[in-house]
C-alpha atoms as a PDB file:
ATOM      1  CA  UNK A   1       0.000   0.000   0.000  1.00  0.00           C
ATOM      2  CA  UNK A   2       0.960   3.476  -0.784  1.00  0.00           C
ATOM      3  CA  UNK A   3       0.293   5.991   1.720  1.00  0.00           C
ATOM      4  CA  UNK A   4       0.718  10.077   0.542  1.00  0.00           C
ATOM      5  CA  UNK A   5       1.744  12.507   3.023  1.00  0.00           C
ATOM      6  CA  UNK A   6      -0.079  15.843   2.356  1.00  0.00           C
ATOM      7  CA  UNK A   7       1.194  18.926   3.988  1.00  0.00           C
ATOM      8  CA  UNK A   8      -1.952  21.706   4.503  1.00  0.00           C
ATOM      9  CA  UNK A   9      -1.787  24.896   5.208  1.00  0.00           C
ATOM     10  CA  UNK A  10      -3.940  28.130   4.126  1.00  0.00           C
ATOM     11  CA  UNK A  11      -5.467  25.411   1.211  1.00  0.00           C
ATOM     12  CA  UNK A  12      -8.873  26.273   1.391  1.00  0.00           C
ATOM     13  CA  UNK A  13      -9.754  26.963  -2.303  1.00  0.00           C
ATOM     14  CA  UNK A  14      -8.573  24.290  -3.831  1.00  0.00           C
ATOM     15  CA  UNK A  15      -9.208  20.943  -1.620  1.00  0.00           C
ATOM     16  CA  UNK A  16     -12.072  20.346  -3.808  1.00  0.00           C
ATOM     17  CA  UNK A  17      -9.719  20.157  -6.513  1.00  0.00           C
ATOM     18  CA  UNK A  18      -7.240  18.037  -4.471  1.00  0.00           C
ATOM     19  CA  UNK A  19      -9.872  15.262  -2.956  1.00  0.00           C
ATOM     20  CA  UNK A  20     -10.902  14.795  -6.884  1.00  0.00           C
ATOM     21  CA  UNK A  21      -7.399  14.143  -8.043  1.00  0.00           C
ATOM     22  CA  UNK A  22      -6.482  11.490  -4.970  1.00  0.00           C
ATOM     23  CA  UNK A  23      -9.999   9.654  -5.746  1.00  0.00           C
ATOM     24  CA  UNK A  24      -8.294   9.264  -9.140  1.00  0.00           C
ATOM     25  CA  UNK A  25      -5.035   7.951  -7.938  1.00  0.00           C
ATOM     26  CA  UNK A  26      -7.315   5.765  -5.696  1.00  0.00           C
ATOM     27  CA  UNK A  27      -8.714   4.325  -9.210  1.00  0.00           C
ATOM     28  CA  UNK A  28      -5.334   3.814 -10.796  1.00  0.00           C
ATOM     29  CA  UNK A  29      -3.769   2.426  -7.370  1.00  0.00           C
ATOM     30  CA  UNK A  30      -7.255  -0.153  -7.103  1.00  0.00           C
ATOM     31  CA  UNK A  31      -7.708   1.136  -3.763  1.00  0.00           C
ATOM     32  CA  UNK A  32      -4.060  -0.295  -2.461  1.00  0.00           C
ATOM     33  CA  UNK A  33      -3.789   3.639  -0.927  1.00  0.00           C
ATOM     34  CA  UNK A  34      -4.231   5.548   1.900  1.00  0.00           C
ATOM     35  CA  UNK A  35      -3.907   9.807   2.256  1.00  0.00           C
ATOM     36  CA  UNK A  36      -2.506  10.855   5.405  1.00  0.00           C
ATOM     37  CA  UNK A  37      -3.232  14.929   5.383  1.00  0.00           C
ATOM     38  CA  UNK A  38      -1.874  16.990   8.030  1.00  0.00           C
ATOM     39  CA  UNK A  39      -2.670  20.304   8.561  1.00  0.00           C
ATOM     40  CA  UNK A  40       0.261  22.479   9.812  1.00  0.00           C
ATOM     41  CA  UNK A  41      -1.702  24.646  11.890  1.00  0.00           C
ATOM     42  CA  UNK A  42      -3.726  26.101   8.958  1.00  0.00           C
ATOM     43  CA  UNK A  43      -5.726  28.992  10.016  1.00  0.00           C
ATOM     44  CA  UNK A  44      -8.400  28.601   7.562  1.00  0.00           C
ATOM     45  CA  UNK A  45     -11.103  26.079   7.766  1.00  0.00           C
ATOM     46  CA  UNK A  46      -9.384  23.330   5.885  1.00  0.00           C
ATOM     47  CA  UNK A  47      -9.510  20.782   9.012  1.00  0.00           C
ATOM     48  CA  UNK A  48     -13.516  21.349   9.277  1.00  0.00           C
ATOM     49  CA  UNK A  49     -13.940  21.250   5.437  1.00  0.00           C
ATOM     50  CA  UNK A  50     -11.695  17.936   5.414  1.00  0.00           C
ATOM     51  CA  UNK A  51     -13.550  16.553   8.347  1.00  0.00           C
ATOM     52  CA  UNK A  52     -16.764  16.641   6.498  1.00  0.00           C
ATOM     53  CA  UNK A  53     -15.735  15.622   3.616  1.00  0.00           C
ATOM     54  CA  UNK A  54     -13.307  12.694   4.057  1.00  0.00           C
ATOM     55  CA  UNK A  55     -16.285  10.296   4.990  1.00  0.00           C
ATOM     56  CA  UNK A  56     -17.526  10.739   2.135  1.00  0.00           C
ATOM     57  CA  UNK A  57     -14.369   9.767  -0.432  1.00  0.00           C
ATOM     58  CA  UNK A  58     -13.664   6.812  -1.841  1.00  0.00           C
ATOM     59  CA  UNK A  59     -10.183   6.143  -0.093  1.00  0.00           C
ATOM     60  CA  UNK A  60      -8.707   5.452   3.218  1.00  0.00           C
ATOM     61  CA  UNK A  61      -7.428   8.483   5.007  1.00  0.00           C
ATOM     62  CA  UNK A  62      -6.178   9.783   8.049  1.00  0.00           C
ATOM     63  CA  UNK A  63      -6.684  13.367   9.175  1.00  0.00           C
ATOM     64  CA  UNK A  64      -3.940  14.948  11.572  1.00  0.00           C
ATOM     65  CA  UNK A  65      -4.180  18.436  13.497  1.00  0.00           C
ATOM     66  CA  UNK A  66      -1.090  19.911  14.664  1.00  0.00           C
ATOM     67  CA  UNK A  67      -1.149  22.420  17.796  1.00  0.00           C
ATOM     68  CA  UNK A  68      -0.013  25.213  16.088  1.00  0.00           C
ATOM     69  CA  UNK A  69       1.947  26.091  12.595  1.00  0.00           C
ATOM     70  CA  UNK A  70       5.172  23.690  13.002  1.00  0.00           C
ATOM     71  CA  UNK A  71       6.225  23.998   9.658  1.00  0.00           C
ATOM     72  CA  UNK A  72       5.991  22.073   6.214  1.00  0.00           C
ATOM     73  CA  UNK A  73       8.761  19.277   7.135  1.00  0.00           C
ATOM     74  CA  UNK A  74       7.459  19.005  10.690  1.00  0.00           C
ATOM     75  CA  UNK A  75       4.209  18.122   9.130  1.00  0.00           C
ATOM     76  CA  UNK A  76       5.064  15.803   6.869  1.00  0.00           C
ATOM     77  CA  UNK A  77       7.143  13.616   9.187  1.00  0.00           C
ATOM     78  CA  UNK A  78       4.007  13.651  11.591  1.00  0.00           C
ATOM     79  CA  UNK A  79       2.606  12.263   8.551  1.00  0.00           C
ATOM     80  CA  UNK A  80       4.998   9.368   8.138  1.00  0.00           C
ATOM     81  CA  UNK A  81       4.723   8.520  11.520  1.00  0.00           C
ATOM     82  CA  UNK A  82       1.060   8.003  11.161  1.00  0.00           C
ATOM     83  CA  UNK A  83       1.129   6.609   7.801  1.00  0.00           C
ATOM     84  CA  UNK A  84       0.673   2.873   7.489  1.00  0.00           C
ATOM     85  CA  UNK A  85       1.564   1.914   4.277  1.00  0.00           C
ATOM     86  CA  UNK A  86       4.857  -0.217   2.804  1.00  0.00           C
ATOM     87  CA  UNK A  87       5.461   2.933   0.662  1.00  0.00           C
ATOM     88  CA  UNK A  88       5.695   6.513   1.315  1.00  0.00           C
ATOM     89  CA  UNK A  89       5.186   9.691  -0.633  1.00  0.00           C
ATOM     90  CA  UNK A  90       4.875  13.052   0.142  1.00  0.00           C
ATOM     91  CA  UNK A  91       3.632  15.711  -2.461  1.00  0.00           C
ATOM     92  CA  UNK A  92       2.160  19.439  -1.708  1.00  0.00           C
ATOM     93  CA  UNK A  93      -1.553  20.422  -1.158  1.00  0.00           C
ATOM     94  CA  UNK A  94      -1.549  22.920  -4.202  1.00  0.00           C
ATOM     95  CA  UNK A  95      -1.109  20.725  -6.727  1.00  0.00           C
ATOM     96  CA  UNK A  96       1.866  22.293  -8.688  1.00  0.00           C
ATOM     97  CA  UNK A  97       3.310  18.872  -8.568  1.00  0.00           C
ATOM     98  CA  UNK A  98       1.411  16.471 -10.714  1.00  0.00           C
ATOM     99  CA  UNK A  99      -0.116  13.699  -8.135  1.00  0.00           C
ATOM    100  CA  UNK A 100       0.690  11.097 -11.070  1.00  0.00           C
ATOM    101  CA  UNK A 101       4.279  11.293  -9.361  1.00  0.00           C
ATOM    102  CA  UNK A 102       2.912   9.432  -6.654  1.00  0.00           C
ATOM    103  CA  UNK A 103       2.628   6.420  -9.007  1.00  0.00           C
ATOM    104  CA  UNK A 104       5.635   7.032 -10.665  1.00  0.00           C
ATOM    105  CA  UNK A 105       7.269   6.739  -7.069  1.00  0.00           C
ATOM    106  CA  UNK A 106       5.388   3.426  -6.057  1.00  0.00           C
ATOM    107  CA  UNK A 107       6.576   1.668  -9.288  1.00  0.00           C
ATOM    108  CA  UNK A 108      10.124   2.157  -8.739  1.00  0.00           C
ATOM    109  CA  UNK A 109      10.301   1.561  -5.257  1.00  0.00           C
ATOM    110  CA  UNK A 110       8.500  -1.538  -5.140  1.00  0.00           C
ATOM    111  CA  UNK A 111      10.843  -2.976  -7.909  1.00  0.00           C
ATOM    112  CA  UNK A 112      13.527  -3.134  -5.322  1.00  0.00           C
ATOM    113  CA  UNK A 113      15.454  -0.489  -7.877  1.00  0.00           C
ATOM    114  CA  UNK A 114      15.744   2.602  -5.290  1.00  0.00           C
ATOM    115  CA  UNK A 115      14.946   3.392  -1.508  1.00  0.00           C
ATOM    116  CA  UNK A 116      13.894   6.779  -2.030  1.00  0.00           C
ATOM    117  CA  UNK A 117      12.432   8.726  -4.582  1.00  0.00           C
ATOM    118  CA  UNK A 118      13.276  11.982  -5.919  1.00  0.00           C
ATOM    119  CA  UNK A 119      11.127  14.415  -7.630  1.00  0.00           C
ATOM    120  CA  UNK A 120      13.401  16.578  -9.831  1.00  0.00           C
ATOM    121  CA  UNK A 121      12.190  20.113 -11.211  1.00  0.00           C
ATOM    122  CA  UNK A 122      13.463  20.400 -14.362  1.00  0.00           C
ATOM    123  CA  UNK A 123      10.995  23.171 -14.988  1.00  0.00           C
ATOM    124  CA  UNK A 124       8.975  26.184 -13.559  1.00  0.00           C
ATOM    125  CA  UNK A 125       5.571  27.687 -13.729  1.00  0.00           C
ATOM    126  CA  UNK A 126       6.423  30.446 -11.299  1.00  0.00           C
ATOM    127  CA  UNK A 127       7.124  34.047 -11.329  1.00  0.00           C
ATOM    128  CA  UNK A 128      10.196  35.585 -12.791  1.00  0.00           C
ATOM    129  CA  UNK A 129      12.127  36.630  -9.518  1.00  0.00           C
ATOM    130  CA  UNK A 130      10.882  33.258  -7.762  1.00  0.00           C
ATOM    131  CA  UNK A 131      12.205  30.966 -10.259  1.00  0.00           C
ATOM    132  CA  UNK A 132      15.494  33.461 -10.757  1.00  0.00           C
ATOM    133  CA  UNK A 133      15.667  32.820  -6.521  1.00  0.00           C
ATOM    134  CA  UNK A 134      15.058  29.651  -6.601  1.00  0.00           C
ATOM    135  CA  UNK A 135      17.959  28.833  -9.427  1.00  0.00           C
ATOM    136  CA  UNK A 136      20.302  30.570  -7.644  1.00  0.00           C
ATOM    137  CA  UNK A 137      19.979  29.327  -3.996  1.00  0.00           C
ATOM    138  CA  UNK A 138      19.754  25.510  -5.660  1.00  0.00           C
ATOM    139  CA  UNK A 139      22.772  25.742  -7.961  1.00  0.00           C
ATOM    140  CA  UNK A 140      24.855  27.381  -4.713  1.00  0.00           C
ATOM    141  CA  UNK A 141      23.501  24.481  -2.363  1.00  0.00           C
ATOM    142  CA  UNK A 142      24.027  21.887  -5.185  1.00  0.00           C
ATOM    143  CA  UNK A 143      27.739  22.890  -5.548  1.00  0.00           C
ATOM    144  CA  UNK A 144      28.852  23.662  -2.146  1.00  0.00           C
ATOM    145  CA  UNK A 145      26.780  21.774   0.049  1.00  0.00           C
ATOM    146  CA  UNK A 146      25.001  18.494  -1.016  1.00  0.00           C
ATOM    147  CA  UNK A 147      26.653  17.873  -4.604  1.00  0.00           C
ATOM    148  CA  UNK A 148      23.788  15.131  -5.621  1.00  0.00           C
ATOM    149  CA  UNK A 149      21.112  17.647  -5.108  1.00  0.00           C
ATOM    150  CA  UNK A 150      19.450  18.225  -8.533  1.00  0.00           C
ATOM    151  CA  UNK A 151      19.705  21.334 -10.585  1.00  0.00           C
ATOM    152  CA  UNK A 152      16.063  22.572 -10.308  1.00  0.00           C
ATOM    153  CA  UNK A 153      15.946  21.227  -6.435  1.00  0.00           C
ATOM    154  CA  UNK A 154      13.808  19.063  -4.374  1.00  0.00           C
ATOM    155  CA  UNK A 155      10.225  19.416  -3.187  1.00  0.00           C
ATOM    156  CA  UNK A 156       8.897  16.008  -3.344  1.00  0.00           C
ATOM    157  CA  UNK A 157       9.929  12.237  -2.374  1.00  0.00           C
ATOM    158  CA  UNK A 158       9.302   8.715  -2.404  1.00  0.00           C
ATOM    159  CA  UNK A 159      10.521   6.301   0.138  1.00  0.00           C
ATOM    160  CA  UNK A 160      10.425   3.061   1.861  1.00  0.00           C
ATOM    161  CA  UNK A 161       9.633   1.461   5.278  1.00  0.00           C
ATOM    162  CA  UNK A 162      13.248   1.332   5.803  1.00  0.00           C
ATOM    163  CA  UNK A 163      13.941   5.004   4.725  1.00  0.00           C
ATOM    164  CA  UNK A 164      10.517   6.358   6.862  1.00  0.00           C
ATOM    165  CA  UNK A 165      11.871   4.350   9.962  1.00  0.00           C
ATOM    166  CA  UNK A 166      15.637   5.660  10.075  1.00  0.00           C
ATOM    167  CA  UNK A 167      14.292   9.385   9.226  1.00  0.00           C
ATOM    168  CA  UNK A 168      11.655   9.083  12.344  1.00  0.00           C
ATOM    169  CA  UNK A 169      14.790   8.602  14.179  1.00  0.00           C
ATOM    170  CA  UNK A 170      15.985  11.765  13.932  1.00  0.00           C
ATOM    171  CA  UNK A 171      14.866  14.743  15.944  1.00  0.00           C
ATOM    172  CA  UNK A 172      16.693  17.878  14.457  1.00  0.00           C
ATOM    173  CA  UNK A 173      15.099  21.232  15.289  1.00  0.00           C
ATOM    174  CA  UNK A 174      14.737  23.614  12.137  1.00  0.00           C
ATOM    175  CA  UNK A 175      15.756  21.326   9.715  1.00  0.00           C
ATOM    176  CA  UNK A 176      15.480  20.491   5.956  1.00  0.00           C
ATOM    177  CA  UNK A 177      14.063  17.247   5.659  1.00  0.00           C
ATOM    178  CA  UNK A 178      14.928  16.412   1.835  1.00  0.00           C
ATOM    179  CA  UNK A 179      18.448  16.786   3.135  1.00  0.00           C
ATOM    180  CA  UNK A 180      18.381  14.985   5.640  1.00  0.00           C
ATOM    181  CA  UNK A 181      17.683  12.285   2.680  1.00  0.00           C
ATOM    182  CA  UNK A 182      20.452  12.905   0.854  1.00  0.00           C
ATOM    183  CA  UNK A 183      21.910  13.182   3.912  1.00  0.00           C
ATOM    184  CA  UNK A 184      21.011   9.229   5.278  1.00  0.00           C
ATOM    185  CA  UNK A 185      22.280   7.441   1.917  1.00  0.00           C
ATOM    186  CA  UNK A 186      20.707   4.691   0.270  1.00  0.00           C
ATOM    187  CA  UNK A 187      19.719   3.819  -3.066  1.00  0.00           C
ATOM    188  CA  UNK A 188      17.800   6.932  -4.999  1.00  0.00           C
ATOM    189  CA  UNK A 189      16.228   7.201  -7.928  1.00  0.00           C
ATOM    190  CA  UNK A 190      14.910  10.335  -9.799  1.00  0.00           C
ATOM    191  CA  UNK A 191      11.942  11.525 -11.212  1.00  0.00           C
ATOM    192  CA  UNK A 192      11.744  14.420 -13.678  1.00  0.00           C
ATOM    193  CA  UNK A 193       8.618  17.081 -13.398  1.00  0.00           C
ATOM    194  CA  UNK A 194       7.431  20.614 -15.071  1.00  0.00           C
ATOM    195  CA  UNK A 195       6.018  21.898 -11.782  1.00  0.00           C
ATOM    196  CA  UNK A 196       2.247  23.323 -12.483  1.00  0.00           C
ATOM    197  CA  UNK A 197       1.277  27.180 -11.611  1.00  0.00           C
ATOM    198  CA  UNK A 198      -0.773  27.429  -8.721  1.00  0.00           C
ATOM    199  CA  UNK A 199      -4.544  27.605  -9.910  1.00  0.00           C
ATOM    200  CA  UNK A 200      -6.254  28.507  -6.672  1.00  0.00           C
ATOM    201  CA  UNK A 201      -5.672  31.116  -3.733  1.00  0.00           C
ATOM    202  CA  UNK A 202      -2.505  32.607  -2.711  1.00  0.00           C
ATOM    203  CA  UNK A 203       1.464  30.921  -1.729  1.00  0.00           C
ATOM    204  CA  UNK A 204       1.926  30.794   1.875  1.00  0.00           C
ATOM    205  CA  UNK A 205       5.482  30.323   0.993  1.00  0.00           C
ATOM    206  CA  UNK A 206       6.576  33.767   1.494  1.00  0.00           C
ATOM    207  CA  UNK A 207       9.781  35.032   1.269  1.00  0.00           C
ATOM    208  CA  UNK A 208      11.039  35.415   5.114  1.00  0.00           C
ATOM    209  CA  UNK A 209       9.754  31.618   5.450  1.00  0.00           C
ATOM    210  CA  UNK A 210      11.819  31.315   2.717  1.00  0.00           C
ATOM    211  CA  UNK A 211      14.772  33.355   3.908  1.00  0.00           C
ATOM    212  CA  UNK A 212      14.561  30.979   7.099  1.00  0.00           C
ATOM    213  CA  UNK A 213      14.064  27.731   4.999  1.00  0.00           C
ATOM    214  CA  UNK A 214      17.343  28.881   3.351  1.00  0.00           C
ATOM    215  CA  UNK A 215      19.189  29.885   6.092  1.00  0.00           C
ATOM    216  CA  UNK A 216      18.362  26.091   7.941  1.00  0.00           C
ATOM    217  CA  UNK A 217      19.619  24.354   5.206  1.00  0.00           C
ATOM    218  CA  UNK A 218      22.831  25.753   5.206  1.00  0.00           C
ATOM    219  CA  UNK A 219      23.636  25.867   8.502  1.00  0.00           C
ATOM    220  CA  UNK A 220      22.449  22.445   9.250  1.00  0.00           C
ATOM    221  CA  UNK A 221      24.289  20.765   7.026  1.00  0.00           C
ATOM    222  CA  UNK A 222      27.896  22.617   6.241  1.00  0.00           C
ATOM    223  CA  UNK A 223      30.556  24.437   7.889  1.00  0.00           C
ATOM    224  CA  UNK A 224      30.917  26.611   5.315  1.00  0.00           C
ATOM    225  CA  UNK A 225      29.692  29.883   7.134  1.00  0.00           C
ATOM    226  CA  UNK A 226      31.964  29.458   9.983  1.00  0.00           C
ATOM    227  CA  UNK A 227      34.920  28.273   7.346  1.00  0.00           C
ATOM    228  CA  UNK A 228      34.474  31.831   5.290  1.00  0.00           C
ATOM    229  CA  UNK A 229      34.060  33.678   8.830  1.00  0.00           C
ATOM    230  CA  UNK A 230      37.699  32.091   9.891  1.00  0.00           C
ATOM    231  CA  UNK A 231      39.757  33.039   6.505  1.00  0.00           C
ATOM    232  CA  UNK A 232      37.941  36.401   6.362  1.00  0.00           C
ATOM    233  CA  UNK A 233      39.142  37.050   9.822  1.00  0.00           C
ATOM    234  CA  UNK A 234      42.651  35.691   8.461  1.00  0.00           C
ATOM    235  CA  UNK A 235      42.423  38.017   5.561  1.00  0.00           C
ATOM    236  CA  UNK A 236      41.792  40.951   7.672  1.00  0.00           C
ATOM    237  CA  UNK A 237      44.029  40.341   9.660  1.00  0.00           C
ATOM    238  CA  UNK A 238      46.558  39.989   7.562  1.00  0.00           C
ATOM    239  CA  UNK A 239      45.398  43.388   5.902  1.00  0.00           C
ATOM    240  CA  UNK A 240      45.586  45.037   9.569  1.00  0.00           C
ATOM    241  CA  UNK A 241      49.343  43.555  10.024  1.00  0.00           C
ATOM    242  CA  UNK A 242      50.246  45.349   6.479  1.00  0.00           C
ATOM    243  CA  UNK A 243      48.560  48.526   7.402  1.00  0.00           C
ATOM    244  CA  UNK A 244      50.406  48.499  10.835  1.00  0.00           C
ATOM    245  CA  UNK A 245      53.268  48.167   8.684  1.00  0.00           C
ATOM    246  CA  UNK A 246      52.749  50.785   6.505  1.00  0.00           C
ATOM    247  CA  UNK A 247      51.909  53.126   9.308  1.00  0.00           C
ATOM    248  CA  UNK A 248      55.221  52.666  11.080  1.00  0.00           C
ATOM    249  CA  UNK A 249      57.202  52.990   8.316  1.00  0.00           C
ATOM    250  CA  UNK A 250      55.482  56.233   6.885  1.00  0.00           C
ATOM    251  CA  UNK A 251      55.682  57.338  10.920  1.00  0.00           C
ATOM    252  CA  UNK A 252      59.509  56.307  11.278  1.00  0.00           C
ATOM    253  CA  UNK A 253      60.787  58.065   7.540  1.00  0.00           C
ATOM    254  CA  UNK A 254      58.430  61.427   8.661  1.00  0.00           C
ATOM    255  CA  UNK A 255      55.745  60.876   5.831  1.00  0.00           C
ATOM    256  CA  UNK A 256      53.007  60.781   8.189  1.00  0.00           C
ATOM    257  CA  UNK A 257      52.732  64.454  10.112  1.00  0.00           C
ATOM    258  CA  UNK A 258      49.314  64.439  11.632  1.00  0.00           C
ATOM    259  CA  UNK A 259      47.772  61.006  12.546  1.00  0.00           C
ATOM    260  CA  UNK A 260      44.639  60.519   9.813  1.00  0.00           C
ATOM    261  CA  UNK A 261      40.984  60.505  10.703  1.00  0.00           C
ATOM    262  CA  UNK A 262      40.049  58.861   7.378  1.00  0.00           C
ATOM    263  CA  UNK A 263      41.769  55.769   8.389  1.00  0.00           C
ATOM    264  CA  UNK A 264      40.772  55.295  11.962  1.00  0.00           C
ATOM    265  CA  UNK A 265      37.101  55.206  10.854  1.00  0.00           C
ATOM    266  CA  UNK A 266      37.072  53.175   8.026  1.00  0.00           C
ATOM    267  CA  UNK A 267      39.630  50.638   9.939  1.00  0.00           C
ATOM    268  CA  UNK A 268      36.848  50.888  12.654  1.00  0.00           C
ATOM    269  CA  UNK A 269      33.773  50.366  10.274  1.00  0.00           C
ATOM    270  CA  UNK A 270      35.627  47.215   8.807  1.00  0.00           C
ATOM    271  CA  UNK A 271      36.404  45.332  11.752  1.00  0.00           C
ATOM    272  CA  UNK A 272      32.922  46.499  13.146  1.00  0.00           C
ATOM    273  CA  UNK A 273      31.393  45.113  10.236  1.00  0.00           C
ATOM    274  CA  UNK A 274      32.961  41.355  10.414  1.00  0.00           C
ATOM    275  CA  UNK A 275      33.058  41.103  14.420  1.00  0.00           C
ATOM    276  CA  UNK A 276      28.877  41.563  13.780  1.00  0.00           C
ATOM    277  CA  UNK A 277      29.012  39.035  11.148  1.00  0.00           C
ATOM    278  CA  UNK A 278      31.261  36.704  13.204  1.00  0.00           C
ATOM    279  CA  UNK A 279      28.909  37.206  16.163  1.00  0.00           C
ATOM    280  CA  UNK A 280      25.911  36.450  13.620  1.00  0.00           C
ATOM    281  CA  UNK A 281      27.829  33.290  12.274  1.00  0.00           C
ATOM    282  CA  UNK A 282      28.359  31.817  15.948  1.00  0.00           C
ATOM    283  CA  UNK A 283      25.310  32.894  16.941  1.00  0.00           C
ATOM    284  CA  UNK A 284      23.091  30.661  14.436  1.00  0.00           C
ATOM    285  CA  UNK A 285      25.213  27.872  15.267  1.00  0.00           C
ATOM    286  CA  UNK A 286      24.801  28.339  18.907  1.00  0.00           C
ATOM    287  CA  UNK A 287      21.058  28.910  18.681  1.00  0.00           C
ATOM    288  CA  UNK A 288      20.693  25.461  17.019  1.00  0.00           C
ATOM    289  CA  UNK A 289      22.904  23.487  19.335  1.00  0.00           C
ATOM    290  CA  UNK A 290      20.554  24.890  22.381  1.00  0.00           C
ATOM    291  CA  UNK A 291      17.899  23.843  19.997  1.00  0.00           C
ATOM    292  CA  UNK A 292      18.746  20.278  19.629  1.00  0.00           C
ATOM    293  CA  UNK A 293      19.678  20.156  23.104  1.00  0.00           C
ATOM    294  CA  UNK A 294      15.859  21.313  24.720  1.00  0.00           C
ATOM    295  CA  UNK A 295      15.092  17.972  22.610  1.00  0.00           C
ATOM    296  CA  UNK A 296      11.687  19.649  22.188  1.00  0.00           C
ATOM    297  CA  UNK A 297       9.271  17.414  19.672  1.00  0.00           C
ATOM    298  CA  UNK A 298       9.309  19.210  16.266  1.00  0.00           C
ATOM    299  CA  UNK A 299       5.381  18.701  16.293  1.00  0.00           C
ATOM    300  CA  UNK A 300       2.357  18.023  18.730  1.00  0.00           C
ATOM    301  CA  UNK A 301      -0.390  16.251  17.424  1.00  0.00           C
ATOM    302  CA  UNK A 302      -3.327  17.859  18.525  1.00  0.00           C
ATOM    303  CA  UNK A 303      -6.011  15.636  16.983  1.00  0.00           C
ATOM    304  CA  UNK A 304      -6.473  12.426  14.444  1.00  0.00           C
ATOM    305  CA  UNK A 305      -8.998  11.072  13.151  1.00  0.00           C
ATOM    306  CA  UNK A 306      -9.084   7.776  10.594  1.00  0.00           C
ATOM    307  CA  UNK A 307     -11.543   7.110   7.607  1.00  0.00           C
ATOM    308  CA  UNK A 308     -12.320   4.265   6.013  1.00  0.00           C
ATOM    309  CA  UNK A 309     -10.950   2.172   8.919  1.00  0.00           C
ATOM    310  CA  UNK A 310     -11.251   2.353  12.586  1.00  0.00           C
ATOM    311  CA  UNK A 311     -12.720   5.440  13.812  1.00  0.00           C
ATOM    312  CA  UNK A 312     -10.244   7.042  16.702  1.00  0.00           C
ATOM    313  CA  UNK A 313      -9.825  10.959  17.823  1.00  0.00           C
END
């Protein structure tokens, strides 16, 4: 059995469109399928619409509630966990990913060819500075940080019981889940996609959560911040040492007369400048290590309810 891990959040407009498509997949699957939605904390009325509707469709679900907004990751691994199927897949609530994936994702992991799944971009419906954005920040985290990452990046997966288990495991604060399956290993496969333009309502994805979805991902999983902060703080040093230099000397051969105000500032300003970025640098690192260390559950399941099988709350 396949079981799909929907994210919701602020999906209101098109769930309509969204229950028709899974009763399709249920068709092509012959019922072997459950839908596991989980909804992030959506402030919209997509759990009461989804409550009324789900005993109604034609395929198994389950239907989480998370306390509060936890975050798209955080509610798709509280979808795995609750999932019950051999197979896993997660897709998005808005449809810009074709749900035919989800076959696509069953077939090759139940072959025994891959344990996980990739869904690779390989093109965009979205506007001009998204997709310009979204090139950039892939291509820099394909080539400096996780060098299998594909060019268009990562938004959907596949995987197996044995994939689903080992990521349950883990209990990273402010994460990036799709790295973290790079990050695991295992056998992958991928999946190419022309990702759809959103038909209904407006992107919750907004550009400080995506700011802070960037910012995770690096710092999580390199050492390049703190790397650049060390040889910049070499470099300046070193810059500092030859303008010492070249003080004295002018000083000692009578060049210099009156001590400059010009380069007292700017030497300030510099050094200002990189202590606040070396402080910033630290700083993130810090802040996830005391993180990781409260141990605090990425999610709290407020309510779940199952259709099509044995009612619980």
């Amino acid at each position: 059995m396949l079981s799909l891990i929907i994210p919701v959040y602020k999906n209101e407009e098109n769930l309509p469109r969204l229950l028709e498509a899974l009763t399709d997949l249920n068709l092509q699957l012959k019922g072997d399928f459950e839908v596991v939605f989980s909804i992030d904390g959506s402030p919209d009325r997509c759990y009461e619409l989804l409550s009324e509707q789900l005993p109604d469709v034609a395929f198994r679900s389950t239907l989480l509630l998370l306390s509060r907004n936890f975050g798209s990751f955080s509610a798709i691994t509280a979808g795995l966990e609750a999932a019950q199927g051999e197979y896993f897949a997660a897709l998005a609530a808005d449809l810009q990913e074709p749900p035919e994936l989800a076959i696509r994702f069953l077939e090759i992991l139940s072959s025994g060819d891959a344990d996980i799944v990739f869904g690779s971009r390989e093109r965009r419906s979205d506007p001009f500075l998204t997709e310009m954005a979204s090139s950039t920040f892939w291509s820099l985290f394909r080539r400096y940080i996780i060098k299998d990452m594909p060019r268009g990046g990562v938004d959907v997966f596949g995987c197996n019981a044995m994939v689903r288990d080992r990521i349950l495991t883990f209990r990273e604060s402010n994460t990036n889940l799709v790295a973290l399956l790079f990050w695991v290993g295992f056998r992958r496969s991928y999946v190419g996609y022309e990702r759809r333009s959103r038909q209904e309502g407006k992107s919750a994805w907004t550009w400080r959560k995506k700011l802070r979805y960037s910012v995770n991902s690096i710092f999580n999983f390199t050492d390049i911040p703190i790397t650049l902060l060390f040889y910049c703080g070499g470099s300046a040093l070193a810059l500092a040492i030859l303008g010492i230099l070249t003080v004295l000397f002018a000083r000692i051969t009578g060049r210099i007369q009156v001590p400059g105000y010009t380069p007292i500032v700017l030497s300030v300003m510099f050094f200002g400048a990189l202590t606040s970025i070396g402080l910033g640098v630290v700083g993130q690192y810090l802040w996830l290590t005391l993180q990781n260390t409260r141990q605090r559950p990425n999610y709290i399941v407020y309510k779940m309810k199952k259709y099509n099988a044995i009612e619980s709350s």
